[in-house]
PDBML (XML) file of the C-alpha atoms, coordinates in Angstrom:
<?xml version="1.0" encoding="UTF-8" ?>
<PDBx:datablock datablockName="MODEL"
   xmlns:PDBx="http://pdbml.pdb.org/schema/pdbx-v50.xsd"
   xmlns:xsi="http://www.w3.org/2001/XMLSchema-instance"
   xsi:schemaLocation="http://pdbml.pdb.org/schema/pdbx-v50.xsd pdbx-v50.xsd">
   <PDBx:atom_siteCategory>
      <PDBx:atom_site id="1">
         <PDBx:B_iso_or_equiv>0.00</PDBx:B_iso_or_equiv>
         <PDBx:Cartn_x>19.240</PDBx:Cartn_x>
         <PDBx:Cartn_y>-66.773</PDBx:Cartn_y>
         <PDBx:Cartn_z>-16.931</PDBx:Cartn_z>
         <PDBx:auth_asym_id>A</PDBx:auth_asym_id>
         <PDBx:auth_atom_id>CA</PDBx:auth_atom_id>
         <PDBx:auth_comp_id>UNK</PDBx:auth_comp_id>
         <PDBx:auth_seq_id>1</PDBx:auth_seq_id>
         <PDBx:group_PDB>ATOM</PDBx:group_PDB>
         <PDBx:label_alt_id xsi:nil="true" />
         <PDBx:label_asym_id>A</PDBx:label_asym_id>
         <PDBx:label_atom_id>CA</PDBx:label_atom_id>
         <PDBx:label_comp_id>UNK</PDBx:label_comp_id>
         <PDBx:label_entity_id>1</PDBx:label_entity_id>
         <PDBx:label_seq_id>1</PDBx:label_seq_id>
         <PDBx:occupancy>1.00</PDBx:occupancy>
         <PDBx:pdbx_PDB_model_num>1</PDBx:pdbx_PDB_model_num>
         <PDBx:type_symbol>C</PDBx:type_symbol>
      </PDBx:atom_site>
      <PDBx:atom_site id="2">
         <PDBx:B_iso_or_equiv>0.00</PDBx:B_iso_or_equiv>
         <PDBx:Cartn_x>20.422</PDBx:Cartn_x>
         <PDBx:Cartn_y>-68.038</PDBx:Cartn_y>
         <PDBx:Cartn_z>-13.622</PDBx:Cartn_z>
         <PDBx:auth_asym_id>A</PDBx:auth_asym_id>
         <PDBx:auth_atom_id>CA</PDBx:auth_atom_id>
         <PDBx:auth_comp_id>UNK</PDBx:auth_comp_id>
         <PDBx:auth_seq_id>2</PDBx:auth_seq_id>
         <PDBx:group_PDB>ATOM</PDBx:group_PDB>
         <PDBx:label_alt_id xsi:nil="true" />
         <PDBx:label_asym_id>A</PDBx:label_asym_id>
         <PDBx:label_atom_id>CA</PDBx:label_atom_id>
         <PDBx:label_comp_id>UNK</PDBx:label_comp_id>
         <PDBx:label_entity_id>1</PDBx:label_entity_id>
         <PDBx:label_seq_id>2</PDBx:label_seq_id>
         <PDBx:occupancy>1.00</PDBx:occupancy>
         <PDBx:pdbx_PDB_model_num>1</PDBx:pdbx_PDB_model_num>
         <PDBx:type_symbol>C</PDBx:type_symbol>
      </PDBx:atom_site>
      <PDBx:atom_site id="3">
         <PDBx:B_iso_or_equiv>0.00</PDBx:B_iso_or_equiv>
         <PDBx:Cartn_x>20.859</PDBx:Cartn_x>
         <PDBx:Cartn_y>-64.998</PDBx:Cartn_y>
         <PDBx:Cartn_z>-12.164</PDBx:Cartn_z>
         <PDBx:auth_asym_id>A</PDBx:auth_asym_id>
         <PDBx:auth_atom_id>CA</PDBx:auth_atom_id>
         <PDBx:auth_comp_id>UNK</PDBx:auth_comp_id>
         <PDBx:auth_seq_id>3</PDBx:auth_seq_id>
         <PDBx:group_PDB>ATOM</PDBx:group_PDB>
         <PDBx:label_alt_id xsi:nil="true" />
         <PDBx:label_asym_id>A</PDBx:label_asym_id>
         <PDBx:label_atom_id>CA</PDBx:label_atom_id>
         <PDBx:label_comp_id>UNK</PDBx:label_comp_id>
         <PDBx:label_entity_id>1</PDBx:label_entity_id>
         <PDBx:label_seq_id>3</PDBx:label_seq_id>
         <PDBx:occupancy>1.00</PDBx:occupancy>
         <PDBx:pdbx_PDB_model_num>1</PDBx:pdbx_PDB_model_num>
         <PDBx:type_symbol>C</PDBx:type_symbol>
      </PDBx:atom_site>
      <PDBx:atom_site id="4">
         <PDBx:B_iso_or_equiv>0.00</PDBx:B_iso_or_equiv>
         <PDBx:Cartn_x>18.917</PDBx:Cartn_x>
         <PDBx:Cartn_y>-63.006</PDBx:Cartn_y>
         <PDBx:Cartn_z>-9.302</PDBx:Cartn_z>
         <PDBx:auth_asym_id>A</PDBx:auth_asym_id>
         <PDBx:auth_atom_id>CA</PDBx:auth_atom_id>
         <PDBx:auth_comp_id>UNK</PDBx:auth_comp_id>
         <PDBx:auth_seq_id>4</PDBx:auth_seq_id>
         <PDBx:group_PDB>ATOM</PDBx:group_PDB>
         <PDBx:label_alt_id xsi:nil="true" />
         <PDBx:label_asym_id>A</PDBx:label_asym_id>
         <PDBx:label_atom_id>CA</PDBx:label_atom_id>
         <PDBx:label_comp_id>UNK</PDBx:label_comp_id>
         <PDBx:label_entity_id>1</PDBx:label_entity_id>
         <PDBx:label_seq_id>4</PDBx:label_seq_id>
         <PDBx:occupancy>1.00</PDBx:occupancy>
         <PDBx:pdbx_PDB_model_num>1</PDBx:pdbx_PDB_model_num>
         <PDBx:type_symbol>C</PDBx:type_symbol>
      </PDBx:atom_site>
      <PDBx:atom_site id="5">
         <PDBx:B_iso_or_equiv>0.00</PDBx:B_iso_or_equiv>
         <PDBx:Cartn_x>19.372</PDBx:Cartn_x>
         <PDBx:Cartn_y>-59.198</PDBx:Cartn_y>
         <PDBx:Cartn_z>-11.381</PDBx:Cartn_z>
         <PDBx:auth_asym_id>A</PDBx:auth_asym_id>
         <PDBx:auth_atom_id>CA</PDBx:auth_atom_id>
         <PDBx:auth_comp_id>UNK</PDBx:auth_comp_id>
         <PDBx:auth_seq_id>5</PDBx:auth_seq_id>
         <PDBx:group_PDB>ATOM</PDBx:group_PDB>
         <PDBx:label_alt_id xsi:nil="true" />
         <PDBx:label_asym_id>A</PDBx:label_asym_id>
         <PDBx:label_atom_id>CA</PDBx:label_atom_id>
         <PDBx:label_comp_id>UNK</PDBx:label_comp_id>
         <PDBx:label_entity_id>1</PDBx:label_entity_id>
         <PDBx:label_seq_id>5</PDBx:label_seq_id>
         <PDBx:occupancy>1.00</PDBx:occupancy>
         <PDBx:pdbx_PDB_model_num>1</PDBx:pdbx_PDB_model_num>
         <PDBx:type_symbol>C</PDBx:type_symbol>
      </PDBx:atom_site>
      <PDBx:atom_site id="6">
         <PDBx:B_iso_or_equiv>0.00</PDBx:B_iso_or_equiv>
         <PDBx:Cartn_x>16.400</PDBx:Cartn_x>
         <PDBx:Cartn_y>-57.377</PDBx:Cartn_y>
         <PDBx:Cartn_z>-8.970</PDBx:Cartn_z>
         <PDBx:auth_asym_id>A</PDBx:auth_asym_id>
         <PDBx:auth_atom_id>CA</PDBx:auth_atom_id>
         <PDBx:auth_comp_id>UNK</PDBx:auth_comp_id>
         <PDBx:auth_seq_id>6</PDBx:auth_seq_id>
         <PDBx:group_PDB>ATOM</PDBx:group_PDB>
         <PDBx:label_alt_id xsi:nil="true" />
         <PDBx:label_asym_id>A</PDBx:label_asym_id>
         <PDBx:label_atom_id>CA</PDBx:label_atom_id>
         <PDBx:label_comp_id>UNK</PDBx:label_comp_id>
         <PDBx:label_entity_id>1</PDBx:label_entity_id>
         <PDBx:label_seq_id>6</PDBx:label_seq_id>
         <PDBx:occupancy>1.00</PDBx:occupancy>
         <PDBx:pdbx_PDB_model_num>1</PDBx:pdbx_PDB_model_num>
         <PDBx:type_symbol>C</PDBx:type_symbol>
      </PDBx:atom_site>
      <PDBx:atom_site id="7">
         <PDBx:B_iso_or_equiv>0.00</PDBx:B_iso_or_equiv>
         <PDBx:Cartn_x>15.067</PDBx:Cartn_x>
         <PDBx:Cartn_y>-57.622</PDBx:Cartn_y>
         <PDBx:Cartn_z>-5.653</PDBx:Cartn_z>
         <PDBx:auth_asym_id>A</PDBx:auth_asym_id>
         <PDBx:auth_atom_id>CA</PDBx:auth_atom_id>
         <PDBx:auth_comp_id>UNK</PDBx:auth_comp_id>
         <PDBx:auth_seq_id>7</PDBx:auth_seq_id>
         <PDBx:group_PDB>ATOM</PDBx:group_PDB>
         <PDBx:label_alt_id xsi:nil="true" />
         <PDBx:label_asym_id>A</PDBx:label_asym_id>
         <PDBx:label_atom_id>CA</PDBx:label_atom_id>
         <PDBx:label_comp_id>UNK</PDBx:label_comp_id>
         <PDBx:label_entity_id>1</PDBx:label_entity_id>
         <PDBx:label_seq_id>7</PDBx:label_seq_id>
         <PDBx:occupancy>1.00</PDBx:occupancy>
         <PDBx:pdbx_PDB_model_num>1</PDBx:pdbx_PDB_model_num>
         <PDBx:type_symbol>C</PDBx:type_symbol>
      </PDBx:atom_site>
      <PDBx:atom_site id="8">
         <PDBx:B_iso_or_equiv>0.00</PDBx:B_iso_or_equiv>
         <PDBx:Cartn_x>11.640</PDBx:Cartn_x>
         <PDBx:Cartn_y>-55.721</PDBx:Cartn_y>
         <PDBx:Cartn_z>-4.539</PDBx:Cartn_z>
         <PDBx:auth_asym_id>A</PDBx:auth_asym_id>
         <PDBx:auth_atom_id>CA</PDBx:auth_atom_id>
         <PDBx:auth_comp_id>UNK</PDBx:auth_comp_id>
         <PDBx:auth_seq_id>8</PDBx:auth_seq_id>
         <PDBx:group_PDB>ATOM</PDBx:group_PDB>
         <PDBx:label_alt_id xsi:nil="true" />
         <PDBx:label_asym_id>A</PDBx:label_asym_id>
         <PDBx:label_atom_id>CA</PDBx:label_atom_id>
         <PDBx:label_comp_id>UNK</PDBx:label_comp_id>
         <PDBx:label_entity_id>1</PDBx:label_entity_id>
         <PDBx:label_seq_id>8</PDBx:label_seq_id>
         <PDBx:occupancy>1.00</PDBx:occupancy>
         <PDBx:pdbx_PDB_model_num>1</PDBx:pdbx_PDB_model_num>
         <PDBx:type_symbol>C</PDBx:type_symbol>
      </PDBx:atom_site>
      <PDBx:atom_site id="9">
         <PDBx:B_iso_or_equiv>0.00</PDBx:B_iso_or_equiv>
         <PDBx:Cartn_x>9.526</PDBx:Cartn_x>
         <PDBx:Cartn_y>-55.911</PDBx:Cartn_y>
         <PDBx:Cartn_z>-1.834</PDBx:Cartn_z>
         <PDBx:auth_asym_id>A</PDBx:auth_asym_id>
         <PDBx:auth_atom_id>CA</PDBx:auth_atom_id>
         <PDBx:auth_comp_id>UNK</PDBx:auth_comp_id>
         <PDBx:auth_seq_id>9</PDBx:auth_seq_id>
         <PDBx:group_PDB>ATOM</PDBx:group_PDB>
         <PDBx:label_alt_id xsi:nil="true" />
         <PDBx:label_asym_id>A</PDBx:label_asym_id>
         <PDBx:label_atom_id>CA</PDBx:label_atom_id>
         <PDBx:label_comp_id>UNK</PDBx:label_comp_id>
         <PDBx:label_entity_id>1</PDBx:label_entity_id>
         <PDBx:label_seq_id>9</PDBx:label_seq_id>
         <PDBx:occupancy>1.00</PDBx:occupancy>
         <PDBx:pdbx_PDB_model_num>1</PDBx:pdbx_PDB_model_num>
         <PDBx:type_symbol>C</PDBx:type_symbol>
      </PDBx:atom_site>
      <PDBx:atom_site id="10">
         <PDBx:B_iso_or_equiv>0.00</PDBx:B_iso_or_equiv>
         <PDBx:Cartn_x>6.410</PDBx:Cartn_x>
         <PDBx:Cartn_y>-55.649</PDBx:Cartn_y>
         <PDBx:Cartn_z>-0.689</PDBx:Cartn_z>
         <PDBx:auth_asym_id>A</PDBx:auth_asym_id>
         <PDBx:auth_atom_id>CA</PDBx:auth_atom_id>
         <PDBx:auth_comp_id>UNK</PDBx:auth_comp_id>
         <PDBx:auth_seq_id>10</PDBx:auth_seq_id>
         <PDBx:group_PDB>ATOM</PDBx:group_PDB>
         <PDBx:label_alt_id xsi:nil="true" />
         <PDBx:label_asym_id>A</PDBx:label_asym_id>
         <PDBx:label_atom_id>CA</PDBx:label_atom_id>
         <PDBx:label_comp_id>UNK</PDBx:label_comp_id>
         <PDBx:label_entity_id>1</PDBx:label_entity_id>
         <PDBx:label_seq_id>10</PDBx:label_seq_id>
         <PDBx:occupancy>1.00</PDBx:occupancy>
         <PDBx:pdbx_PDB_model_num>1</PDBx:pdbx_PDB_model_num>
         <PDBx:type_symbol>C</PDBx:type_symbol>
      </PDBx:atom_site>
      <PDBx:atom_site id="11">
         <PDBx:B_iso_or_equiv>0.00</PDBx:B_iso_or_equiv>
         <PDBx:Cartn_x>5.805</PDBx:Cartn_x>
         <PDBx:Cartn_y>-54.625</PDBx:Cartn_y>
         <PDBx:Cartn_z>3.529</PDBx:Cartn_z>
         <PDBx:auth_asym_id>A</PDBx:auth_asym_id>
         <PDBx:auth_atom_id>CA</PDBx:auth_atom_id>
         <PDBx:auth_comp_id>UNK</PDBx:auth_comp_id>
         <PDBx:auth_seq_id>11</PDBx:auth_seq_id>
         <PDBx:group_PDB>ATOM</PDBx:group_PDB>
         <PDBx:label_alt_id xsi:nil="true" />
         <PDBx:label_asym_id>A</PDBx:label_asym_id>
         <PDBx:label_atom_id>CA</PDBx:label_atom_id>
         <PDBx:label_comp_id>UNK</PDBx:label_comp_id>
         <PDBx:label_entity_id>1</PDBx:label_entity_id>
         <PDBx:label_seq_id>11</PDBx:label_seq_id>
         <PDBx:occupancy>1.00</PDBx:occupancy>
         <PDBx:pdbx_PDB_model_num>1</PDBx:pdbx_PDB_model_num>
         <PDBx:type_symbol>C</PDBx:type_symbol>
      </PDBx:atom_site>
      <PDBx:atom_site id="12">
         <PDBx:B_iso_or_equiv>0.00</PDBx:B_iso_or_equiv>
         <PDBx:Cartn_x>2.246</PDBx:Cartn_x>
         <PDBx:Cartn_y>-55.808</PDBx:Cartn_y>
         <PDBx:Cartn_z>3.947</PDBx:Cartn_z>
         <PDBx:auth_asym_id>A</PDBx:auth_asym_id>
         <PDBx:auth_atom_id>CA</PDBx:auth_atom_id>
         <PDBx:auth_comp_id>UNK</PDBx:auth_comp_id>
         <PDBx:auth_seq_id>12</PDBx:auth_seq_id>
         <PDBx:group_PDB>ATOM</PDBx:group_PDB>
         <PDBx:label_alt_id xsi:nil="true" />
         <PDBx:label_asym_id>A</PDBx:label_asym_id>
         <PDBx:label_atom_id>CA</PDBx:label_atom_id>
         <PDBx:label_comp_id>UNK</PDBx:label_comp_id>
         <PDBx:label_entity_id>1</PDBx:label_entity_id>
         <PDBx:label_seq_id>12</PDBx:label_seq_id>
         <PDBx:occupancy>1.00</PDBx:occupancy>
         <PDBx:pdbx_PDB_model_num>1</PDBx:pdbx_PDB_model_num>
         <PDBx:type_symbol>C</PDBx:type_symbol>
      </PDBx:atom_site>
      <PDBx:atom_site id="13">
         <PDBx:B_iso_or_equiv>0.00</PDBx:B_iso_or_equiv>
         <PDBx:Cartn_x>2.840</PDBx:Cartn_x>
         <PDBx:Cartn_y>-56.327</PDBx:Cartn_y>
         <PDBx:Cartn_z>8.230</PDBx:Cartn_z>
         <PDBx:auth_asym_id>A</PDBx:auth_asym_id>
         <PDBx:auth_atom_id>CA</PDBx:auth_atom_id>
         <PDBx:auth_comp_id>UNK</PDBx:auth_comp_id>
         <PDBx:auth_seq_id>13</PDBx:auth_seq_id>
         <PDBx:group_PDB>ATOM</PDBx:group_PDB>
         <PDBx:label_alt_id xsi:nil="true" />
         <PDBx:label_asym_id>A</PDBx:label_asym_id>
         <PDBx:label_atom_id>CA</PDBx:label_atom_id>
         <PDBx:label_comp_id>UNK</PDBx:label_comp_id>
         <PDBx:label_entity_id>1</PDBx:label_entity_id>
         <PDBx:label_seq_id>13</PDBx:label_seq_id>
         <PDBx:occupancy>1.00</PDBx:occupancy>
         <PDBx:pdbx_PDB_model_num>1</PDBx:pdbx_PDB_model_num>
         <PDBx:type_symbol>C</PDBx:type_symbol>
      </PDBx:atom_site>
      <PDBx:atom_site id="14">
         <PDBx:B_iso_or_equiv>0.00</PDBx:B_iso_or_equiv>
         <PDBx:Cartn_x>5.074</PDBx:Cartn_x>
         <PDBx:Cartn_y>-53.141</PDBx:Cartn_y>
         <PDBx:Cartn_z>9.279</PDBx:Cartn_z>
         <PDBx:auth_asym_id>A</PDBx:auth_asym_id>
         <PDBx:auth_atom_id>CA</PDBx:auth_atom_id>
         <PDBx:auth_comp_id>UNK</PDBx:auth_comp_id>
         <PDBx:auth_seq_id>14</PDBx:auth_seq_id>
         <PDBx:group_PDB>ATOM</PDBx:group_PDB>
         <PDBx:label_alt_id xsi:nil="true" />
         <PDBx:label_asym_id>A</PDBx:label_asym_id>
         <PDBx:label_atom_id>CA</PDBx:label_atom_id>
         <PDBx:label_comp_id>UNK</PDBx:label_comp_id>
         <PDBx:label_entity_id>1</PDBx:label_entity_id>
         <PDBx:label_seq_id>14</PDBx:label_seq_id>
         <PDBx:occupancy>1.00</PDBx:occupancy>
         <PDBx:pdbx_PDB_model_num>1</PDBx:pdbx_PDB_model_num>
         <PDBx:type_symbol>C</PDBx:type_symbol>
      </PDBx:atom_site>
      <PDBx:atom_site id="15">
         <PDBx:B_iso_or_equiv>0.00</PDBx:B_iso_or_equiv>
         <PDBx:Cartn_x>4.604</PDBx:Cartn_x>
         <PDBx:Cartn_y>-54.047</PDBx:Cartn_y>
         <PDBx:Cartn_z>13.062</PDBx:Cartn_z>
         <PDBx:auth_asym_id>A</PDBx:auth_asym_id>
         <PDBx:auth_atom_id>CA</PDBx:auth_atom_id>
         <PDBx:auth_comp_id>UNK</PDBx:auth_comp_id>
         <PDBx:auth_seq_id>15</PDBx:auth_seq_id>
         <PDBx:group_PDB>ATOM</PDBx:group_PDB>
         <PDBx:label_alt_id xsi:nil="true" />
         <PDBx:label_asym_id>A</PDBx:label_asym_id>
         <PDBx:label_atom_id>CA</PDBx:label_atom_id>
         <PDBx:label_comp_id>UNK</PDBx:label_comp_id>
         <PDBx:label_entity_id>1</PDBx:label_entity_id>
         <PDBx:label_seq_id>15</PDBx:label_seq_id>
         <PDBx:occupancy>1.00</PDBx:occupancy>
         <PDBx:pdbx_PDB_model_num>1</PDBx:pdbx_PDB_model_num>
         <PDBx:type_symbol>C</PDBx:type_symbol>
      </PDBx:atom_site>
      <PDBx:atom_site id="16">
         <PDBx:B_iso_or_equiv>0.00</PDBx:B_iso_or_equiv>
         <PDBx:Cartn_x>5.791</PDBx:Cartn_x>
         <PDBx:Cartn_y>-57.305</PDBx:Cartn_y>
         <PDBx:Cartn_z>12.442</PDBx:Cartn_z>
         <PDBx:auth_asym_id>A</PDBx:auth_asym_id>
         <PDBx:auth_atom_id>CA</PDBx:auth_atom_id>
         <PDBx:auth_comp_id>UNK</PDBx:auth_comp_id>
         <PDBx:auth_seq_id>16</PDBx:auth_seq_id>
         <PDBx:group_PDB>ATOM</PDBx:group_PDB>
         <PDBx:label_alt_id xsi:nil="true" />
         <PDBx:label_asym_id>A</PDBx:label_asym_id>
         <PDBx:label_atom_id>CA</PDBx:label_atom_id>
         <PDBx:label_comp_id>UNK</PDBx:label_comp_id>
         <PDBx:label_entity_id>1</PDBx:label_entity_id>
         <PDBx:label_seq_id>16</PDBx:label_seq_id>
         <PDBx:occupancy>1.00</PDBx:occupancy>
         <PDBx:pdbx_PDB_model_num>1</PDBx:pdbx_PDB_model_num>
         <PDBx:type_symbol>C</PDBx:type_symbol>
      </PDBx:atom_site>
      <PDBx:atom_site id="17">
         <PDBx:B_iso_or_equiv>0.00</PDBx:B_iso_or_equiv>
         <PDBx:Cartn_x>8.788</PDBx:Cartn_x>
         <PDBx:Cartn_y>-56.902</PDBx:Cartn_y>
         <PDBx:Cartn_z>10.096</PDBx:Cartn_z>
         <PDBx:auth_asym_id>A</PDBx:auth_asym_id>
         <PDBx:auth_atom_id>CA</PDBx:auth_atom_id>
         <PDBx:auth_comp_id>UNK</PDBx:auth_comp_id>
         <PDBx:auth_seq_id>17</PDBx:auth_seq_id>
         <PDBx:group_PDB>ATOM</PDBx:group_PDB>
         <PDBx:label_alt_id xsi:nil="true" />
         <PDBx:label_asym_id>A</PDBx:label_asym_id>
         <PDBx:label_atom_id>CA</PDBx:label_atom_id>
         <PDBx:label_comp_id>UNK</PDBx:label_comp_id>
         <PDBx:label_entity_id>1</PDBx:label_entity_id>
         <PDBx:label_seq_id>17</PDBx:label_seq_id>
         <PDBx:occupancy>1.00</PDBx:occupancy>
         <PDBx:pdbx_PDB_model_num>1</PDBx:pdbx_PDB_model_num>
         <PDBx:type_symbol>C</PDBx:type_symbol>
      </PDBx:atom_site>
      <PDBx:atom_site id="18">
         <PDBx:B_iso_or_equiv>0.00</PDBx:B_iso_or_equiv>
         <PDBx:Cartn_x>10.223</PDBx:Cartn_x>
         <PDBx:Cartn_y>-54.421</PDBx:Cartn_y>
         <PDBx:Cartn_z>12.637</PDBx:Cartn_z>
         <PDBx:auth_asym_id>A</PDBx:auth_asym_id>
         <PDBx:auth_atom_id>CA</PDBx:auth_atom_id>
         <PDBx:auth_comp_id>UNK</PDBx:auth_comp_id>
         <PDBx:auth_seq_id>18</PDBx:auth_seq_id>
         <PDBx:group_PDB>ATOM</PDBx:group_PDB>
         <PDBx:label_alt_id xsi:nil="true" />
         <PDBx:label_asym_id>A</PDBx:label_asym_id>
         <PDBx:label_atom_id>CA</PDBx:label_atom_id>
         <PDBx:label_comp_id>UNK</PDBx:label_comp_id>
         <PDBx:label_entity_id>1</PDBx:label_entity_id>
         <PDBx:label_seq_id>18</PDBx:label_seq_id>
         <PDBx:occupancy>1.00</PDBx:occupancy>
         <PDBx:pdbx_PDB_model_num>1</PDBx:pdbx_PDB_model_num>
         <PDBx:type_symbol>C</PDBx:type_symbol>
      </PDBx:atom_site>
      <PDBx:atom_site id="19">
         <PDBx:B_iso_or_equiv>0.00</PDBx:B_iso_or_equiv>
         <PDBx:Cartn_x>13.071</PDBx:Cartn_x>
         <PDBx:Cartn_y>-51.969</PDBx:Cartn_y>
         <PDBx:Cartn_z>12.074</PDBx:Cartn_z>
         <PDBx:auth_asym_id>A</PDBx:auth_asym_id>
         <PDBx:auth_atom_id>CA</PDBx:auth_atom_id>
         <PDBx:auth_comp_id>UNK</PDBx:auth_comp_id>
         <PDBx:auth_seq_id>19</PDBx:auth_seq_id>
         <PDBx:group_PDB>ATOM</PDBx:group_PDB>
         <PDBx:label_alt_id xsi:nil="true" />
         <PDBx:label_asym_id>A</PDBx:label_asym_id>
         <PDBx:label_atom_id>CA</PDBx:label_atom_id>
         <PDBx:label_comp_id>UNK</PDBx:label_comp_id>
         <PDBx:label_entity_id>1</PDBx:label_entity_id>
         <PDBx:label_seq_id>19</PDBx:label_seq_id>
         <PDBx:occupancy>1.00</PDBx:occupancy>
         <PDBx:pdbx_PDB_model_num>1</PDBx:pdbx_PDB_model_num>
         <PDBx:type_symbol>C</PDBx:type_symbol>
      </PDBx:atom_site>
      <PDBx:atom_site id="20">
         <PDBx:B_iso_or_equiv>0.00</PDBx:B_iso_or_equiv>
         <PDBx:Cartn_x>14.933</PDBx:Cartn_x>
         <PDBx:Cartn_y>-53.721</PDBx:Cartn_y>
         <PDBx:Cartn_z>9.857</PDBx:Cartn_z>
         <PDBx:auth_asym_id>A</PDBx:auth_asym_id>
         <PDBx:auth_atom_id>CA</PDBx:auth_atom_id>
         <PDBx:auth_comp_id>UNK</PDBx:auth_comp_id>
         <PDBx:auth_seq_id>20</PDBx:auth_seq_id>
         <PDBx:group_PDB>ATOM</PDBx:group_PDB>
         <PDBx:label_alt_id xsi:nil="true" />
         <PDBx:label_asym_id>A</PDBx:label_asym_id>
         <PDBx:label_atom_id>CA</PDBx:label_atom_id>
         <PDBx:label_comp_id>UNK</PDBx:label_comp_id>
         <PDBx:label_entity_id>1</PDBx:label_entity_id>
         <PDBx:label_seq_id>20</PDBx:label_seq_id>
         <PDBx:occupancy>1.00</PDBx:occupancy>
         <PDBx:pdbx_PDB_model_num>1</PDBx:pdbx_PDB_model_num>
         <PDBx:type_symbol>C</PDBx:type_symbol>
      </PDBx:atom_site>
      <PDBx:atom_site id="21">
         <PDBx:B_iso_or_equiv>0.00</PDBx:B_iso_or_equiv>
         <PDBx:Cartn_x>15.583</PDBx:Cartn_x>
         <PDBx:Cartn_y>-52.790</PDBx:Cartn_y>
         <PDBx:Cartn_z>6.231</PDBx:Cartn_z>
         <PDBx:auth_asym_id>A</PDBx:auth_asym_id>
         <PDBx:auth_atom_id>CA</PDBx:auth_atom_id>
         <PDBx:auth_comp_id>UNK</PDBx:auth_comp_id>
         <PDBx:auth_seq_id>21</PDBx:auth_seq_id>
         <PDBx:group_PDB>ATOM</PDBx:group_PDB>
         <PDBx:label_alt_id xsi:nil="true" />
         <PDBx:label_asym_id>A</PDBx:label_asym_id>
         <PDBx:label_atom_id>CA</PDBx:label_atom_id>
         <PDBx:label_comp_id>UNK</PDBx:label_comp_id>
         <PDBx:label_entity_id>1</PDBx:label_entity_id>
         <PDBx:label_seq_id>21</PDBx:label_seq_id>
         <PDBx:occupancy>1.00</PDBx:occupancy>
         <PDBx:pdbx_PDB_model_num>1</PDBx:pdbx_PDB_model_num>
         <PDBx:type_symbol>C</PDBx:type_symbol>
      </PDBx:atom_site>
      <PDBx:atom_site id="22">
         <PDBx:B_iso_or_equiv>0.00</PDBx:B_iso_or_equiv>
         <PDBx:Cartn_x>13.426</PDBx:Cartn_x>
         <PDBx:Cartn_y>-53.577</PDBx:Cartn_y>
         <PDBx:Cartn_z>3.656</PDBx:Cartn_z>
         <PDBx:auth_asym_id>A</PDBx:auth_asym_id>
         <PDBx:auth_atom_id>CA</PDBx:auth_atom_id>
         <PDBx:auth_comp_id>UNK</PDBx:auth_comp_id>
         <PDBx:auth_seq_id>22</PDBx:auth_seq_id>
         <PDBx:group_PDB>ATOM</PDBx:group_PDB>
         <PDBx:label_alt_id xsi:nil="true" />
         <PDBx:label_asym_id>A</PDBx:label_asym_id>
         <PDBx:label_atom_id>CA</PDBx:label_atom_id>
         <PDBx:label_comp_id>UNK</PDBx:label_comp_id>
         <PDBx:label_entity_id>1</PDBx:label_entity_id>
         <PDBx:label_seq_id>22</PDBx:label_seq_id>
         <PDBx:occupancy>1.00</PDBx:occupancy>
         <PDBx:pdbx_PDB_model_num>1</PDBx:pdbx_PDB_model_num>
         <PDBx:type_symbol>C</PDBx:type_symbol>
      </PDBx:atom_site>
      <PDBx:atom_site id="23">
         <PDBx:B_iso_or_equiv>0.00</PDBx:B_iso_or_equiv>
         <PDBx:Cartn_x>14.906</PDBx:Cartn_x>
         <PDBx:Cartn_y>-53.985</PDBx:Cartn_y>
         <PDBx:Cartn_z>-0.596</PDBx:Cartn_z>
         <PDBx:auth_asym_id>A</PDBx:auth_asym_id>
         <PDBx:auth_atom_id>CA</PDBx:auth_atom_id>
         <PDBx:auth_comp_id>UNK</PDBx:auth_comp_id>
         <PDBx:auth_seq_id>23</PDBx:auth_seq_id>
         <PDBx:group_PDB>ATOM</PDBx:group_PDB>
         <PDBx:label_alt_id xsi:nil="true" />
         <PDBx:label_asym_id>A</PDBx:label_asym_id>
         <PDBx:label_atom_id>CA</PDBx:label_atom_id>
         <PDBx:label_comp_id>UNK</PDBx:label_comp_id>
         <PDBx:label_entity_id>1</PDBx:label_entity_id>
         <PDBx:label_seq_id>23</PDBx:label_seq_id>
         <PDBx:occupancy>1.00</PDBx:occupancy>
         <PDBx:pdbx_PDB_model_num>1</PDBx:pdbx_PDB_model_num>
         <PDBx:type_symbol>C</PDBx:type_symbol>
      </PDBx:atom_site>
      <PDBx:atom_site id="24">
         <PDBx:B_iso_or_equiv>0.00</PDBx:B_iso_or_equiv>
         <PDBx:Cartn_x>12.550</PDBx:Cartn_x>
         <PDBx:Cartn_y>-51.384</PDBx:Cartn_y>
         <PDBx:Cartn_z>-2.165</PDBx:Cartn_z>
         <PDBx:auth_asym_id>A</PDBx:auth_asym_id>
         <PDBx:auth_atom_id>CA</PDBx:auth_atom_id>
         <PDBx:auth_comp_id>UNK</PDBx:auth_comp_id>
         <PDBx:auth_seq_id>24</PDBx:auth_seq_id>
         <PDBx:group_PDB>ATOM</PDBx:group_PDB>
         <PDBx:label_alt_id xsi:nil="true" />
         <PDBx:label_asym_id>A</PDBx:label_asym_id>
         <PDBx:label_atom_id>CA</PDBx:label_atom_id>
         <PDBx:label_comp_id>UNK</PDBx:label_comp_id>
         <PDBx:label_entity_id>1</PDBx:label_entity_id>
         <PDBx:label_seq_id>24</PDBx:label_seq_id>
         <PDBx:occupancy>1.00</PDBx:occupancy>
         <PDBx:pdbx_PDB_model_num>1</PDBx:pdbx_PDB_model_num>
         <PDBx:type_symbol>C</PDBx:type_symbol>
      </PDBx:atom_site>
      <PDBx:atom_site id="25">
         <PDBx:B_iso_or_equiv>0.00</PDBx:B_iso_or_equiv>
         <PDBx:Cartn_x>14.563</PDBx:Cartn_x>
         <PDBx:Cartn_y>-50.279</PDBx:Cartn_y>
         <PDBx:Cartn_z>-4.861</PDBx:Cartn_z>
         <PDBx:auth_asym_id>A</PDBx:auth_asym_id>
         <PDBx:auth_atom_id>CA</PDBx:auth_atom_id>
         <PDBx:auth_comp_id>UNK</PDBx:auth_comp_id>
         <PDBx:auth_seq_id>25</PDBx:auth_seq_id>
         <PDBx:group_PDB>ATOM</PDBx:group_PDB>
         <PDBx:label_alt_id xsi:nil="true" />
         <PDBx:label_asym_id>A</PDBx:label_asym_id>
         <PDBx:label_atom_id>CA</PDBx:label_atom_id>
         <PDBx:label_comp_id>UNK</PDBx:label_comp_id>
         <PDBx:label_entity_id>1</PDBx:label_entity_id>
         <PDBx:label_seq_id>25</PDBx:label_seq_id>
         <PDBx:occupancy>1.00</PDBx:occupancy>
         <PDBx:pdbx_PDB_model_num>1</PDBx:pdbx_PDB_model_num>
         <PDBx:type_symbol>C</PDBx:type_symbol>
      </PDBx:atom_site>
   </PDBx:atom_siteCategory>
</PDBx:datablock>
């Protein structure tokens, strides 16, 4: 509907996306 129900994510630049967490679940 109008609801976000899943969040996944692909890291394609490591170096540039840092230490910070990434939704992978």
């Amino acid at each position: 509907d109008r609801t976000v129900v899943g969040i996944e994510d692909d890291v394609l630049d490591l170096d540039a996306v840092g230490d910070t967490d990434v939704v992978l679940s």
